[in-house]
C-alpha atoms as a PDB file:
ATOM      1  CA  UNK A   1       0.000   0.000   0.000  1.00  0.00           C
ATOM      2  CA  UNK A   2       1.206   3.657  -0.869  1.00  0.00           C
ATOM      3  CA  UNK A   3       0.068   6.995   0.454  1.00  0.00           C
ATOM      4  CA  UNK A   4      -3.031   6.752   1.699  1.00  0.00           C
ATOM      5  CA  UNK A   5      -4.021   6.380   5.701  1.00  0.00           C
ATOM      6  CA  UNK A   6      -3.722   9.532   7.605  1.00  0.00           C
ATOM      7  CA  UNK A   7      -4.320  11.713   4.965  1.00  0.00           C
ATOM      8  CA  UNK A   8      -7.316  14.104   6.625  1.00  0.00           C
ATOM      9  CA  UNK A   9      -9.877  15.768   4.004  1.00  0.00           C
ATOM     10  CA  UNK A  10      -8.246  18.822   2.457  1.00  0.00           C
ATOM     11  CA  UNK A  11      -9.146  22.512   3.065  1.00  0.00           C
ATOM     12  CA  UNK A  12      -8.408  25.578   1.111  1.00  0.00           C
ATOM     13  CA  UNK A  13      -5.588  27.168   3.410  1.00  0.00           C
ATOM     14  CA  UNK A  14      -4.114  30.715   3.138  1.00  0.00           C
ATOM     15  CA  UNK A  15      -0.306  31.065   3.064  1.00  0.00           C
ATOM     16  CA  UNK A  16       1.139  33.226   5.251  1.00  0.00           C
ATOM     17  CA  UNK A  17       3.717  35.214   3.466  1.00  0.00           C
ATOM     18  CA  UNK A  18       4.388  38.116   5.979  1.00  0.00           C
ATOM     19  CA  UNK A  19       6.713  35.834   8.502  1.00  0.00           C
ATOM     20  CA  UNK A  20       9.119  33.030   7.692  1.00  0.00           C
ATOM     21  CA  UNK A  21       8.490  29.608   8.494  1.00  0.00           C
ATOM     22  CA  UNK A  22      10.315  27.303   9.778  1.00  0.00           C
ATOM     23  CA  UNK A  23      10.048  24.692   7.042  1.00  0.00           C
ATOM     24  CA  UNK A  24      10.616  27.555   4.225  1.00  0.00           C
ATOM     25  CA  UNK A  25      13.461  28.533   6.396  1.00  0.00           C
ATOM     26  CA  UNK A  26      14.853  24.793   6.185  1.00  0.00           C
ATOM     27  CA  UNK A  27      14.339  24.491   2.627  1.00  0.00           C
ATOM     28  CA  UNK A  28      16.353  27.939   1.775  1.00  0.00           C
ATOM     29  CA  UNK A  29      19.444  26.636   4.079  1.00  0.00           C
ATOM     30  CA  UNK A  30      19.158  23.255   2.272  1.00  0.00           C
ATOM     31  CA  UNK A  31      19.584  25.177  -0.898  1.00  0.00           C
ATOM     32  CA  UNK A  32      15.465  24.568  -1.959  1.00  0.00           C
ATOM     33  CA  UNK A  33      13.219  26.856  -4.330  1.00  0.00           C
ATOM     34  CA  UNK A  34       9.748  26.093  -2.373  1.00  0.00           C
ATOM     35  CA  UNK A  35      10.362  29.421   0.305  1.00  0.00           C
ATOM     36  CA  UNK A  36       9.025  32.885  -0.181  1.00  0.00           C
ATOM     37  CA  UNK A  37      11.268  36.214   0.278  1.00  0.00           C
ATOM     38  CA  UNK A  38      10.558  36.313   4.085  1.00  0.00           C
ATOM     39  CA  UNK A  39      11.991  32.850   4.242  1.00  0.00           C
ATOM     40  CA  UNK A  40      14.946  33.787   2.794  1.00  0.00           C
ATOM     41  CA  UNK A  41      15.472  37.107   4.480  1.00  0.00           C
ATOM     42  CA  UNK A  42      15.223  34.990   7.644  1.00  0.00           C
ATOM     43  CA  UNK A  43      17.289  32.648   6.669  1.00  0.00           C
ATOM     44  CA  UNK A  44      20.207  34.519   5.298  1.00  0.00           C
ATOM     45  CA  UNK A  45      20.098  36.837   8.314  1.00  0.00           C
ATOM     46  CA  UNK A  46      20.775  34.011  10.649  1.00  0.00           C
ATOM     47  CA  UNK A  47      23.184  32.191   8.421  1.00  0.00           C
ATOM     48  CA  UNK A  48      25.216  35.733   8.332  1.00  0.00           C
ATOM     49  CA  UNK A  49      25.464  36.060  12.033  1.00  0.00           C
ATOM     50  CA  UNK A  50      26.402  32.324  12.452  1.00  0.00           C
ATOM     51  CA  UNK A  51      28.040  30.548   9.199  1.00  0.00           C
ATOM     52  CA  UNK A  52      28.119  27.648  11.029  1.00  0.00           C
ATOM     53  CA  UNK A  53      24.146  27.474  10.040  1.00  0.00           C
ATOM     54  CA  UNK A  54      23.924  25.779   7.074  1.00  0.00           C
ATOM     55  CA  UNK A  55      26.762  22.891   7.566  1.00  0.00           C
ATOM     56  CA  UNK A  56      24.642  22.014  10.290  1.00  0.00           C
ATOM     57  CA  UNK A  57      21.265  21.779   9.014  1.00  0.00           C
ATOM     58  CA  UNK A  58      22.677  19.849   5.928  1.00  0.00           C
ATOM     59  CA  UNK A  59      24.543  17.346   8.882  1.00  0.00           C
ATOM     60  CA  UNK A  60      21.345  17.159  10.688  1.00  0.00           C
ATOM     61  CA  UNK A  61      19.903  15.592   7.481  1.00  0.00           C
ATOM     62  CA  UNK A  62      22.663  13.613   7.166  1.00  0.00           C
ATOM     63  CA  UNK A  63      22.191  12.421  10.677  1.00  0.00           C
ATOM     64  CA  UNK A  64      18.442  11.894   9.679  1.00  0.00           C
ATOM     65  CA  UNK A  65      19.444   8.918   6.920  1.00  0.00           C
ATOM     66  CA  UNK A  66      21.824   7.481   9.549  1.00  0.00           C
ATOM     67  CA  UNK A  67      19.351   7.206  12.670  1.00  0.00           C
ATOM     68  CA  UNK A  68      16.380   5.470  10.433  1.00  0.00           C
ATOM     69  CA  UNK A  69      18.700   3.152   8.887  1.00  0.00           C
ATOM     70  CA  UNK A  70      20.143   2.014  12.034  1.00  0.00           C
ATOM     71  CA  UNK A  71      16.890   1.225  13.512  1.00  0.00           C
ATOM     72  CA  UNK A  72      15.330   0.018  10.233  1.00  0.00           C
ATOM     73  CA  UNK A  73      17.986  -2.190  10.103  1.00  0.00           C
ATOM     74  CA  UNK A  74      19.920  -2.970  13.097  1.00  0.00           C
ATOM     75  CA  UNK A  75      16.520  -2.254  15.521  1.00  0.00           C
ATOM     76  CA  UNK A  76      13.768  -3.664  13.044  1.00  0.00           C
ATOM     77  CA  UNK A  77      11.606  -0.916  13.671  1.00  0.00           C
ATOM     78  CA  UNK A  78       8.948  -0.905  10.753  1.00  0.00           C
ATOM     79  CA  UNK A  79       6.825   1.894  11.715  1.00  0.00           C
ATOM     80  CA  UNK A  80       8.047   5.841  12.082  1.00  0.00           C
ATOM     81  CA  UNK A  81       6.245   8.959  12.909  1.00  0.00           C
ATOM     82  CA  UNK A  82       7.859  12.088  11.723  1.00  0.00           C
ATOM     83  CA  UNK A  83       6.661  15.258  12.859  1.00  0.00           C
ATOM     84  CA  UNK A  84       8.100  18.615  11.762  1.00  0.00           C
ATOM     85  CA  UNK A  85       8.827  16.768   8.212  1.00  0.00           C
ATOM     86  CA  UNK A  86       9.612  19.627   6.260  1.00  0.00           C
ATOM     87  CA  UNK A  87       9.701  19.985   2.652  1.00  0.00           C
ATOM     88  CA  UNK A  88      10.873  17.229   0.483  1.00  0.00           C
ATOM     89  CA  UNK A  89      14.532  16.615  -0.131  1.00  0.00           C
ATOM     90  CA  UNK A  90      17.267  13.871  -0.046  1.00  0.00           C
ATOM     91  CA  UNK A  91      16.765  10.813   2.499  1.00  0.00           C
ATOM     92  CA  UNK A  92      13.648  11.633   3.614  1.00  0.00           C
ATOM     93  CA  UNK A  93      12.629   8.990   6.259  1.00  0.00           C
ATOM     94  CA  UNK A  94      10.533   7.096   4.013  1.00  0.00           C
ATOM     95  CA  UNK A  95      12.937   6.474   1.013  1.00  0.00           C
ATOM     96  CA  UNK A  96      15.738   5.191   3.814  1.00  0.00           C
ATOM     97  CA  UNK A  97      13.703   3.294   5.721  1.00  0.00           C
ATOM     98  CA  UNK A  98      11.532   1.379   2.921  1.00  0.00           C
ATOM     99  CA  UNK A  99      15.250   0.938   1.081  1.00  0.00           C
ATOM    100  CA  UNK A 100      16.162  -1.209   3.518  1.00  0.00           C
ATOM    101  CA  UNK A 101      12.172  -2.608   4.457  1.00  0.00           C
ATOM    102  CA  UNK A 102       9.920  -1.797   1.590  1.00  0.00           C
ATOM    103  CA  UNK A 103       7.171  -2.720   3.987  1.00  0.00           C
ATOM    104  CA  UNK A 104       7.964  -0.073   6.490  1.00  0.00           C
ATOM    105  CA  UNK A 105       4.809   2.526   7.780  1.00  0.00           C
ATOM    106  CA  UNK A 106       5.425   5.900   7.758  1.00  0.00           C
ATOM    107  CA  UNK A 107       3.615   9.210   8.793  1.00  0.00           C
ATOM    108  CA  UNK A 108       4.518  12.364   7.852  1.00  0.00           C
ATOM    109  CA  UNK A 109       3.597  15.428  10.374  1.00  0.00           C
ATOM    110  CA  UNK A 110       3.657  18.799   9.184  1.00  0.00           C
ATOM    111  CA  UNK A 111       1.605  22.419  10.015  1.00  0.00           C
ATOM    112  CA  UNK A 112       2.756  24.465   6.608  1.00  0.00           C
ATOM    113  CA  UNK A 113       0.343  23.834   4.073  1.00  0.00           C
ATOM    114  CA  UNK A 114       3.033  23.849   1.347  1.00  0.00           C
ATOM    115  CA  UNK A 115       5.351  20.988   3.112  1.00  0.00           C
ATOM    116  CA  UNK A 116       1.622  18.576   2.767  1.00  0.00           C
ATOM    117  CA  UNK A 117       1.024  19.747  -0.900  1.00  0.00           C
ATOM    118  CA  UNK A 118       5.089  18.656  -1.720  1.00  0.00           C
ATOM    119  CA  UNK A 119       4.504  15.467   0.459  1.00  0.00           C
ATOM    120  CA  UNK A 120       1.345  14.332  -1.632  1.00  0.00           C
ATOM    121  CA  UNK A 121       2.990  15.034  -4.757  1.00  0.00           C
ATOM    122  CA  UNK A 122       6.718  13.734  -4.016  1.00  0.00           C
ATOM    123  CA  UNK A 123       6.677  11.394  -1.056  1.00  0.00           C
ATOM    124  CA  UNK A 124       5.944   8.000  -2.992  1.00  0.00           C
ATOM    125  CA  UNK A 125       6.777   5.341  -0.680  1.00  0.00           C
ATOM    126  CA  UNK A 126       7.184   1.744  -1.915  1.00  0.00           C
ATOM    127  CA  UNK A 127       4.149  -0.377  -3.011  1.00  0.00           C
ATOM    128  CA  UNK A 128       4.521  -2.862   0.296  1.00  0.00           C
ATOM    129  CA  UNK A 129       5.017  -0.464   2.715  1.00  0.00           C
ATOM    130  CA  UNK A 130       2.625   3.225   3.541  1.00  0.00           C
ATOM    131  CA  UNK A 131       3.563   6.676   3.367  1.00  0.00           C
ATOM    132  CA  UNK A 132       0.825   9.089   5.030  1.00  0.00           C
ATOM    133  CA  UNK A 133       0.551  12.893   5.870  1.00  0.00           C
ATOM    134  CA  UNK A 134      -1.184  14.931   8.495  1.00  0.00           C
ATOM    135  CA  UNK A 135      -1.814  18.097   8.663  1.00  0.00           C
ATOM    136  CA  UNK A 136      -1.035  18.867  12.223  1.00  0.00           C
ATOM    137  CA  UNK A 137       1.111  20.712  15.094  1.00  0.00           C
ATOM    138  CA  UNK A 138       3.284  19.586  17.858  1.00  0.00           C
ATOM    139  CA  UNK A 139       1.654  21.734  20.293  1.00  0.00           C
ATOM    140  CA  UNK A 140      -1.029  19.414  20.043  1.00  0.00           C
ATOM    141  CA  UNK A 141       0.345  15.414  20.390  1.00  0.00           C
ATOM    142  CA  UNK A 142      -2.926  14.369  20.920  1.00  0.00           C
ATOM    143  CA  UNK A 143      -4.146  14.942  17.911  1.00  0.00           C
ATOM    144  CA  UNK A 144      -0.957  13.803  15.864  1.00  0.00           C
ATOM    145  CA  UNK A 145      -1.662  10.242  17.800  1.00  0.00           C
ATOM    146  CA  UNK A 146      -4.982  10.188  17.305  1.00  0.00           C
ATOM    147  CA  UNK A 147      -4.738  10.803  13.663  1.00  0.00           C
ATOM    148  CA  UNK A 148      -1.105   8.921  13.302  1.00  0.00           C
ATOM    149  CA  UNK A 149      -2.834   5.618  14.732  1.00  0.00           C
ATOM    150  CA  UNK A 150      -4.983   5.215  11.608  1.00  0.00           C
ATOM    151  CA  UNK A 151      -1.733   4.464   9.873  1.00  0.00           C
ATOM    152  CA  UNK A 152       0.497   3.011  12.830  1.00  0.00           C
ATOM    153  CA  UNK A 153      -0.035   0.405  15.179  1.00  0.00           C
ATOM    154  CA  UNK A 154       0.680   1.793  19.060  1.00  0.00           C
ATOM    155  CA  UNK A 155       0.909  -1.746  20.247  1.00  0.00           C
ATOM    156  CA  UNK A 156       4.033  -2.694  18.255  1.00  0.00           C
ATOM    157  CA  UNK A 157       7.702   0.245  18.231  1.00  0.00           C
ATOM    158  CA  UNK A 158       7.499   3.004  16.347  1.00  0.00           C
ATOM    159  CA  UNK A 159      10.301   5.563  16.047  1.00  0.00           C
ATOM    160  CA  UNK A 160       9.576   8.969  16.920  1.00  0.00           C
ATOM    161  CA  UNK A 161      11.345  11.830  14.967  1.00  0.00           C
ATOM    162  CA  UNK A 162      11.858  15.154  16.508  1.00  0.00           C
ATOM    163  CA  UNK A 163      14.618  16.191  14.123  1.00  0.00           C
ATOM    164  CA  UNK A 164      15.537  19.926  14.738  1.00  0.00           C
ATOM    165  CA  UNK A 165      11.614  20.886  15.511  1.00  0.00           C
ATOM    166  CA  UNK A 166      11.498  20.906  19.314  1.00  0.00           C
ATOM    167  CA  UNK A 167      13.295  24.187  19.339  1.00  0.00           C
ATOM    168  CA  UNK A 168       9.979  25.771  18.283  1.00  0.00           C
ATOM    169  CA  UNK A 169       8.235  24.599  21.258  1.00  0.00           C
ATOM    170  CA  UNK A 170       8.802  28.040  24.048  1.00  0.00           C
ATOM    171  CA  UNK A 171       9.685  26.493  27.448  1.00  0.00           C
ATOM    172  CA  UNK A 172       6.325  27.711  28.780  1.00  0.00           C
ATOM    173  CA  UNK A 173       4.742  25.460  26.233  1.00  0.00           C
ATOM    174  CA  UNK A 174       5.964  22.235  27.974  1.00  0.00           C
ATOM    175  CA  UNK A 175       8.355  20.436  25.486  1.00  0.00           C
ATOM    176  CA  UNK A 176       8.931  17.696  27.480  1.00  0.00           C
ATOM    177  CA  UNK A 177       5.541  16.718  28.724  1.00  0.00           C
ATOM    178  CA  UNK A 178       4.924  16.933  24.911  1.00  0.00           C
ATOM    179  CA  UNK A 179       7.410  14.349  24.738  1.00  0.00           C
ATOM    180  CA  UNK A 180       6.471  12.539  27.146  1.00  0.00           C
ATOM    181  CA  UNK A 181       2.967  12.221  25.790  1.00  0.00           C
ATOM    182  CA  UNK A 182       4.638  10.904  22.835  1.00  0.00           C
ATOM    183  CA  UNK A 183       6.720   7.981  24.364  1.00  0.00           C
ATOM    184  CA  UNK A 184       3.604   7.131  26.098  1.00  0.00           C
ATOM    185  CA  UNK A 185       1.586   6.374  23.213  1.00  0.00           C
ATOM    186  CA  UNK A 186       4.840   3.926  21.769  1.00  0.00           C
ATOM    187  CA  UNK A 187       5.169   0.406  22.580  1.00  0.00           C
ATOM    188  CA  UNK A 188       8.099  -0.784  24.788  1.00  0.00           C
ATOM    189  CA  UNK A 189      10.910  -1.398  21.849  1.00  0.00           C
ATOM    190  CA  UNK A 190       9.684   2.057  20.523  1.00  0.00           C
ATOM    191  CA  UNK A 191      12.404   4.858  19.595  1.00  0.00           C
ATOM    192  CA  UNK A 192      13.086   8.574  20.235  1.00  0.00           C
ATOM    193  CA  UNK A 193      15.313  10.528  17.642  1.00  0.00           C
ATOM    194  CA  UNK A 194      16.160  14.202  18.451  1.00  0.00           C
ATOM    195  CA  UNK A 195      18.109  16.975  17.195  1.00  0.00           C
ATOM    196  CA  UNK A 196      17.988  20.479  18.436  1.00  0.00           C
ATOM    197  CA  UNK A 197      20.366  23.464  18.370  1.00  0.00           C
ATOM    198  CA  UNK A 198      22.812  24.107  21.100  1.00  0.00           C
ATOM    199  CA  UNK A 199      22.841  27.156  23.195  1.00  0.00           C
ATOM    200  CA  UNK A 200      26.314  25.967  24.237  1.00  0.00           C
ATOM    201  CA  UNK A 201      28.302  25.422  21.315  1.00  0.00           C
ATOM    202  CA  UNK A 202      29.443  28.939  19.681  1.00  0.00           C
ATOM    203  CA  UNK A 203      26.926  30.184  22.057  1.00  0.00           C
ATOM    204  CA  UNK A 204      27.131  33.934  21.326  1.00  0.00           C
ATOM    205  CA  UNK A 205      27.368  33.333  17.626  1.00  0.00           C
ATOM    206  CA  UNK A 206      24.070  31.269  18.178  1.00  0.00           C
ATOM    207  CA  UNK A 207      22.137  33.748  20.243  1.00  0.00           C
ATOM    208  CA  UNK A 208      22.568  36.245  17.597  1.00  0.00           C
ATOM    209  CA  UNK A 209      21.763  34.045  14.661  1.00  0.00           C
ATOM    210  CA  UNK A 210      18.461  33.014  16.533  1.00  0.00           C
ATOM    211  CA  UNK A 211      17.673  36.697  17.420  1.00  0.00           C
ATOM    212  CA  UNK A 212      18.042  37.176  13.779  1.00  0.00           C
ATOM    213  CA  UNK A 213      15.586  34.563  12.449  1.00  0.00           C
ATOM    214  CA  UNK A 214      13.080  35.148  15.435  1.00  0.00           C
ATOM    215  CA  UNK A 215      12.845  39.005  14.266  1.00  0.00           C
ATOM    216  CA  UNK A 216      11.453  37.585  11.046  1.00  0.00           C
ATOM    217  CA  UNK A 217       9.618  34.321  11.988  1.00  0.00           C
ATOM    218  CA  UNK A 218       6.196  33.708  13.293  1.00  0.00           C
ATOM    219  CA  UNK A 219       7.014  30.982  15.225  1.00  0.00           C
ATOM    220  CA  UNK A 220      10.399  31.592  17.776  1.00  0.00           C
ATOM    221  CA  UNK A 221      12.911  28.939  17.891  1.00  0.00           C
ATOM    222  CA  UNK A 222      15.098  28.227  21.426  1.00  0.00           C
ATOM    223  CA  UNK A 223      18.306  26.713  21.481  1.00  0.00           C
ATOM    224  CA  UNK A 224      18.842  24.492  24.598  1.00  0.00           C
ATOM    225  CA  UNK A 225      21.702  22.924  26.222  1.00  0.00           C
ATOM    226  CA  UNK A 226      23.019  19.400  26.452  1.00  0.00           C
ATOM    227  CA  UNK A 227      22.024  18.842  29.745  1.00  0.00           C
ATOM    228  CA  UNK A 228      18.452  20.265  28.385  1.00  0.00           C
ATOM    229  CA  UNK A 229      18.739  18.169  25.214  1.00  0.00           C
ATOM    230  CA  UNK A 230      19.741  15.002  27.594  1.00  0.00           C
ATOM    231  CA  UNK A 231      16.325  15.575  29.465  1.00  0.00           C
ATOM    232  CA  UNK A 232      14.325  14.590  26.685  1.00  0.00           C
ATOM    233  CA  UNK A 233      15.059  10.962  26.750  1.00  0.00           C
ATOM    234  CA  UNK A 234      13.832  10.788  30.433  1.00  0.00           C
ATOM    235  CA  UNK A 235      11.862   7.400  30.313  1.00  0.00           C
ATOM    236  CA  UNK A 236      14.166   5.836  27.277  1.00  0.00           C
ATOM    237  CA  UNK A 237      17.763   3.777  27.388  1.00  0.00           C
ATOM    238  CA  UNK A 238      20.077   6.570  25.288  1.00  0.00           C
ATOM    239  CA  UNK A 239      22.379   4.423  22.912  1.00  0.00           C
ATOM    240  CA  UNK A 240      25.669   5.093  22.304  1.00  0.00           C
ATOM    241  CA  UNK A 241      27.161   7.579  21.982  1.00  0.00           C
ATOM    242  CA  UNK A 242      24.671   9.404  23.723  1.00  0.00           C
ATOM    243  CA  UNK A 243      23.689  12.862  22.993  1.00  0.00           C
ATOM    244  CA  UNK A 244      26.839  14.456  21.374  1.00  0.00           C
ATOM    245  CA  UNK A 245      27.232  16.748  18.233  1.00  0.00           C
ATOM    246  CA  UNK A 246      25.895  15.531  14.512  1.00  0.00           C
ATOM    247  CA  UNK A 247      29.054  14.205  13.029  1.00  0.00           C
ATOM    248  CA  UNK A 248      29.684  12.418  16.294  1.00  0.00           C
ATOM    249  CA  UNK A 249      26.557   9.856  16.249  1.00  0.00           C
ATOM    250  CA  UNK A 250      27.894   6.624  14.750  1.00  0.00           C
ATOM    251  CA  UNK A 251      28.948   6.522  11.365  1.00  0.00           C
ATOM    252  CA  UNK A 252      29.092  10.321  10.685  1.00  0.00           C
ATOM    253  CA  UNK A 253      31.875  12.190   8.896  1.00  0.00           C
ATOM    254  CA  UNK A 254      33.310  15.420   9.978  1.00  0.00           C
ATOM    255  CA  UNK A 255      36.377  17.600   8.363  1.00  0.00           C
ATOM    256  CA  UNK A 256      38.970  17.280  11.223  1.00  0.00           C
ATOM    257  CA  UNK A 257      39.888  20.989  11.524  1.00  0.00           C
ATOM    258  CA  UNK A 258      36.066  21.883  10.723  1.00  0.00           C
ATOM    259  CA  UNK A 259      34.692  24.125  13.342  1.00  0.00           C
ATOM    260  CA  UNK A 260      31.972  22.489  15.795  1.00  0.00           C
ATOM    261  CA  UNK A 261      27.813  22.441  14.816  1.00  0.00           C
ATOM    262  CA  UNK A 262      26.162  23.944  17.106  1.00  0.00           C
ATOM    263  CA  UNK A 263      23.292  21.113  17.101  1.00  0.00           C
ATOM    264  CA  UNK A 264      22.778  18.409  19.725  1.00  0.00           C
ATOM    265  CA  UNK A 265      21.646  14.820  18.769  1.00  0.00           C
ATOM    266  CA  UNK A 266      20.680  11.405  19.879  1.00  0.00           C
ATOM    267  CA  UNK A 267      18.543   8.098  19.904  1.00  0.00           C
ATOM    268  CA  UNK A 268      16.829   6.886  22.768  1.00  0.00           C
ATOM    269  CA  UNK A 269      15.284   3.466  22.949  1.00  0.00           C
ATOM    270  CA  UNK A 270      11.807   2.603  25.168  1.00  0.00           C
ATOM    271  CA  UNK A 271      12.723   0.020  27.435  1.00  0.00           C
ATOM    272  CA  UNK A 272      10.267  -2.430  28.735  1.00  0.00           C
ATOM    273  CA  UNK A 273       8.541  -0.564  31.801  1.00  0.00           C
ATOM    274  CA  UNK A 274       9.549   2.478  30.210  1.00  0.00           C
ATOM    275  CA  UNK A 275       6.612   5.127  30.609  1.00  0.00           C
END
């Protein structure tokens, strides 16, 4: 079966051109068309004030392909929810993960209307496995589970993405009980994949770059710390190499002399008994 499941009736949505969005934002640092001028005014603001920007967002896709893979394949997780998917590009999660188990189930989470009308259009997952979309917002996780478990099955793991999107949940917004809402819903054997940028790494180069984008964007993004980063996986098993820069989870590449990302990322795993 291909792309059908969670794919909710469509509405005619308006397009918010006056602030940047996060996705847009993405897709302009990833060198992508599908972003308006506010996008890019955002983007090359922040990438001015921090050039370290853009080497990490393309590492943190890198990073993406290397996570799935290893739980596709070394975990046997079939089933992943992705929320915050962004536009289309290389390795997105359902291309790695069906290329190494066509019959893999995937849903795709997104709240930019243009990220859902790319995913319809470009996301075609392989004939054994699913690829679904839903319209929705991580502010709301009940409503991504509700409308994610037409697609998955709870009962058995499913791997949770949060790849560089829970810096767009404020701290007065409760990011981790949103996570933790999320790990409830898996199954024991279920995984947690984050990325997030660091407040600590090139931290005054990254408070300026962030002051930057958040001057243009609708939606704020907040770099955290490691010790921060580390709390989301409260309730999982963090595999090796625990949370540690991009190039640093296992079998990423990094110029030797190249200056450090100022991302954070890691894979947890649900143990049984885990909440």
């Amino acid at each position: 079966m291909t792309d059908h499941g969670a794919t909710p009736e469509r509405e005619p949505v308006e397009i918010d051109r006056s602030a940047a969005h996060p996705a847009r934002v993405y897709d302009r640092w990833l060198g992508g068309t599908n972003n308006f001028a506010v996008d890019r005014e955002a983007a090359d603001r922040a990438a001015a004030a921090n050039p370290q920007v853009v080497p990490a967002v393309r590492a943190n896709r890198a990073f993406l392909g290397r996570a799935v893979r290893y739980l596709t394949g070394d975990r046997g997780i079939r089933q992943f929810l992705d929320i915050g998917t962004g536009i289309p590009t290389k390795n997105n999660t359902h291309g790695v993960a069906q290329g190494v188990a066509p019959d893999s189930r995937i849903v795709y989470v997104d709240n930019d209307p243009i990220v859902l009308a790319h995913a319809r259009k470009l996301l075609k997952g392989s004939p054994e496995g699913v690829t679904a979309y839903i319209s929705g917002d991580l502010h709301d996780p009940g409503k991504i589970l509700q409308e994610a478990a037409r697609t998955l099955d709870f009962t058995e793991p499913v791997a949770v993405m949060l790849v560089a999107v829970l810096q767009y949940i404020s701290d007065d917004r409760d990011p981790y009980g949103i996570v933790a809402q999320l790990l409830e819903a898996a199954a024991p054997g279920s995984a947690l994949v984050v990325s997030h940028p660091a407040s600590d790494i090139g931290a005054e180069k990254v408070s300026a770059s962030m002051q930057r984008y958040n001057e243009k964007a609708a939606v704020h993004a907040t770099p955290r710390t490691h010790q921060q980063i580390v709390g989301f996986f409260d309730g999982t098993d963090l595999l090796e190499p625990g949370v540690v820069q991009l190039p640093q989870w296992p079998g990423g590449e990094s110029e030797p002399d190249a200056p450090p990302l100022p991302m954070w990322c890691g894979v947890g795993h649900k143990p049984n008994g885990g909440r």
